[in-house]
C-alpha atoms as a PDB file:
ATOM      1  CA  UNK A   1     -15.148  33.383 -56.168  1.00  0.00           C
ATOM      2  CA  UNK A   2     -14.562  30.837 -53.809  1.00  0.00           C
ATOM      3  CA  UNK A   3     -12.534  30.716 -50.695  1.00  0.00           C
ATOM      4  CA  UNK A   4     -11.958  28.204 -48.471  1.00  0.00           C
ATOM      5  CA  UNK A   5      -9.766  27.712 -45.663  1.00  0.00           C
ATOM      6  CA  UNK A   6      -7.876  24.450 -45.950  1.00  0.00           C
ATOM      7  CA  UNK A   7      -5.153  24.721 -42.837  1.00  0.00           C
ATOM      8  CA  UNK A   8      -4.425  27.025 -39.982  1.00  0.00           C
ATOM      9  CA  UNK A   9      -1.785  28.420 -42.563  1.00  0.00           C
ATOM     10  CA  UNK A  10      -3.377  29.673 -45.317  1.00  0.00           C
ATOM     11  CA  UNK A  11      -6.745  30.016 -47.765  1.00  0.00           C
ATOM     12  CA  UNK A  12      -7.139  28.360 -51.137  1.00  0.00           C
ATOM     13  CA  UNK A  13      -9.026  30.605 -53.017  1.00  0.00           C
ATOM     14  CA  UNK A  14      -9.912  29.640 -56.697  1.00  0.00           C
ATOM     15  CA  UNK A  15     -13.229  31.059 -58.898  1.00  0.00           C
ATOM     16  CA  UNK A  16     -16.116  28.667 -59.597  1.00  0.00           C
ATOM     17  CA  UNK A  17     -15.408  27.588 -63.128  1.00  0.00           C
ATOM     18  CA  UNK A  18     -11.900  26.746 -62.001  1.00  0.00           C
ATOM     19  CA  UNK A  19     -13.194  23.285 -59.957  1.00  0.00           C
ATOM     20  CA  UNK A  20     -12.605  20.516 -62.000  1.00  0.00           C
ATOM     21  CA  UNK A  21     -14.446  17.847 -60.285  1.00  0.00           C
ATOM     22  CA  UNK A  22     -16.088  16.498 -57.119  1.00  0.00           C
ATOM     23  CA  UNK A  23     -14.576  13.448 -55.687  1.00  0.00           C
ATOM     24  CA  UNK A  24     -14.123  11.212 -52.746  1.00  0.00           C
ATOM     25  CA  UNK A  25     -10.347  11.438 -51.234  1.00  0.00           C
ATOM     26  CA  UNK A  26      -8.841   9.900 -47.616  1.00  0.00           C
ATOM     27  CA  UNK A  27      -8.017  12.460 -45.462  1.00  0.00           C
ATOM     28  CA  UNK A  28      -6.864  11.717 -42.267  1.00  0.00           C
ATOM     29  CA  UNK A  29      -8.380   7.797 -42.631  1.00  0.00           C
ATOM     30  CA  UNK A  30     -11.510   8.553 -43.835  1.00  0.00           C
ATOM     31  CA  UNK A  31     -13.052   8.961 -47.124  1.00  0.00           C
ATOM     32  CA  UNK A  32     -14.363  12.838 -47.619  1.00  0.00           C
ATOM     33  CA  UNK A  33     -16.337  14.402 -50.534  1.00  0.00           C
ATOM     34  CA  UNK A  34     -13.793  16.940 -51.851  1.00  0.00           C
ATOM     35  CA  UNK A  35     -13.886  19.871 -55.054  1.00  0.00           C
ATOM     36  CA  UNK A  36     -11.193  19.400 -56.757  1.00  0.00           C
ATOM     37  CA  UNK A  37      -9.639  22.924 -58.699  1.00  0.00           C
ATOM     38  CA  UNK A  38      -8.213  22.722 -61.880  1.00  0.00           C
ATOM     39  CA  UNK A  39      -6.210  26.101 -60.700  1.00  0.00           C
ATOM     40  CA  UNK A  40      -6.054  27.950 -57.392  1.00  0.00           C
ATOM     41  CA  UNK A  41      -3.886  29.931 -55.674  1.00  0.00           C
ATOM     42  CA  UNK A  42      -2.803  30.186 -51.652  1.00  0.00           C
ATOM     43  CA  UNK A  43      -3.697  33.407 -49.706  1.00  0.00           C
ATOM     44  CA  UNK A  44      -4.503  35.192 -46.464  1.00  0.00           C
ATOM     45  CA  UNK A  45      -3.129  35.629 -43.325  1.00  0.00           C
ATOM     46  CA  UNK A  46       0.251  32.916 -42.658  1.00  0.00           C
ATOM     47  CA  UNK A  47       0.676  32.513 -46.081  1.00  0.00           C
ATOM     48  CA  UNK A  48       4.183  32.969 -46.928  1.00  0.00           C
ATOM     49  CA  UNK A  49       5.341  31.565 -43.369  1.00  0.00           C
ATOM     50  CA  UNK A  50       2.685  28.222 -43.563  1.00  0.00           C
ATOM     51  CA  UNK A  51       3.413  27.384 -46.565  1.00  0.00           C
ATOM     52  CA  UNK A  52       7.347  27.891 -46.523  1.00  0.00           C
ATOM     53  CA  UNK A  53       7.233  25.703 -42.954  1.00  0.00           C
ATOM     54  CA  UNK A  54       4.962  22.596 -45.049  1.00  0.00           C
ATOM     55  CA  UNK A  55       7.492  23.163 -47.916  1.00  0.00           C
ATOM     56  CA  UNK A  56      10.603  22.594 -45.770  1.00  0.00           C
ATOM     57  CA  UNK A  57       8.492  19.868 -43.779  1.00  0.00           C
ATOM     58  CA  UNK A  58       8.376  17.848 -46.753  1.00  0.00           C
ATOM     59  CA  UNK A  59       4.777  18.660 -46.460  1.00  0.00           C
ATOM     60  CA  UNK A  60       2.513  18.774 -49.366  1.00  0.00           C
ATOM     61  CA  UNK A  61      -0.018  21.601 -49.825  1.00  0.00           C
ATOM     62  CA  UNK A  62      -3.568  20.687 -50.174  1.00  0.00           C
ATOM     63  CA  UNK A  63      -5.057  21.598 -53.544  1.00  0.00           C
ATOM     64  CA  UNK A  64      -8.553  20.464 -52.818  1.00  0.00           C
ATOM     65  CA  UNK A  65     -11.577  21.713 -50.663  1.00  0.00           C
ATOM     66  CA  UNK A  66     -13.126  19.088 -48.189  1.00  0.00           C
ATOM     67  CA  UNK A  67     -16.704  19.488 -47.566  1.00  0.00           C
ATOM     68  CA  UNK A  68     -17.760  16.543 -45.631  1.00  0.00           C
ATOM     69  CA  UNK A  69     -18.023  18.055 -42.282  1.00  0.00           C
ATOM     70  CA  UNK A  70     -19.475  21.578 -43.864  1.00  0.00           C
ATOM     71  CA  UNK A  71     -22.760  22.534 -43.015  1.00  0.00           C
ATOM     72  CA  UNK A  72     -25.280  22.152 -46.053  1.00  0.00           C
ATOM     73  CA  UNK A  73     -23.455  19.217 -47.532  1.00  0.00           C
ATOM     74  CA  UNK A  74     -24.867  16.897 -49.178  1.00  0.00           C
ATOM     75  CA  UNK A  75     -28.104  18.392 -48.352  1.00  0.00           C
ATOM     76  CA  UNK A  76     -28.395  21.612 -47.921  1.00  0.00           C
ATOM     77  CA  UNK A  77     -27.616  25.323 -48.748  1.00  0.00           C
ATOM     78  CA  UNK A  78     -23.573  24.477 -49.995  1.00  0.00           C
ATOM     79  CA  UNK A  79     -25.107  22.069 -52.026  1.00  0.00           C
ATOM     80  CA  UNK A  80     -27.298  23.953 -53.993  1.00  0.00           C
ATOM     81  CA  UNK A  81     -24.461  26.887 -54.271  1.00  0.00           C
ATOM     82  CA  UNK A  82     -22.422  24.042 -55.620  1.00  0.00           C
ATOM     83  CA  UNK A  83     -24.402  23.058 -58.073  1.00  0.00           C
ATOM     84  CA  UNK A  84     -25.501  26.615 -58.874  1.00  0.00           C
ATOM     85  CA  UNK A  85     -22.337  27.768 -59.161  1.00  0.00           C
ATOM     86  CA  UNK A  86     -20.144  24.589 -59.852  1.00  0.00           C
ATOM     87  CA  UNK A  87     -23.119  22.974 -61.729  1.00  0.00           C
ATOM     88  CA  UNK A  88     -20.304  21.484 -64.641  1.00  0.00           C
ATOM     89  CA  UNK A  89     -18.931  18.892 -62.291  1.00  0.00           C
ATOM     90  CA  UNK A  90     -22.299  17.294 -62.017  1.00  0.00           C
ATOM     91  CA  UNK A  91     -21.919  16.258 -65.653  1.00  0.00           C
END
C-alpha cells in the first residue's frame, strides 16, 4: 500500500501494482519525477471538504505522486522501495 499526501486536503492512497508509470511532469514551473497510478482513490483527514472546495474551484485533483523533493530519491532508500515494490515501471 502506498500513501502519499499530495495537498493540505487530502491523501492519495493507491497499492503498488496500481502505478502505471514513472514520469517527468511540470508542477509549479518545474519539471518533477512523478508515479503515475493507473487507479487510486482520495482519503484522510479534509477529504470530502478539500476536494469539494478544488471541485467548485474549477480545480483539478492531482492523480500523481511527486517525488522530486522526497528524501531517498533518486538515490536512496524510496528508490530502492520503488523499485522493490514498483519494480514493473522500470520496464
Amino acid at each position: 500500500m502506498l500513501n502519499i499526501i499530495t495537498s493540505p486536503y487530502y491523501v492519495l492512497y493507491c497499492q503498488w501494482h496500481e502505478i502505471d508509470r514513472l514520469e517527468k511532469i511540470t508542477r509549479f514551473g518545474f519539471k518533477v519525477d512523478a508515479l503515475i497510478p493507473s487507479s487510486y482513490q482520495h482519503i484522510g483527514k479534509g477529504t470530502f471538504l478539500g476536494i469539494k472546495l478544488r471541485q467548485d474551484l474549477g480545480v483539478k485533483e492531482e492523480t500523481f505522486i511527486p517525488l522530486s523533493g522526497f528524501r531517498g530519491w533518486p538515490d536512496g532508500k524510496l528508490a530502492k522501495d520503488i523499485k522493490k515494490y514498483a519494480g514493473h515501471i522500470f520496464g
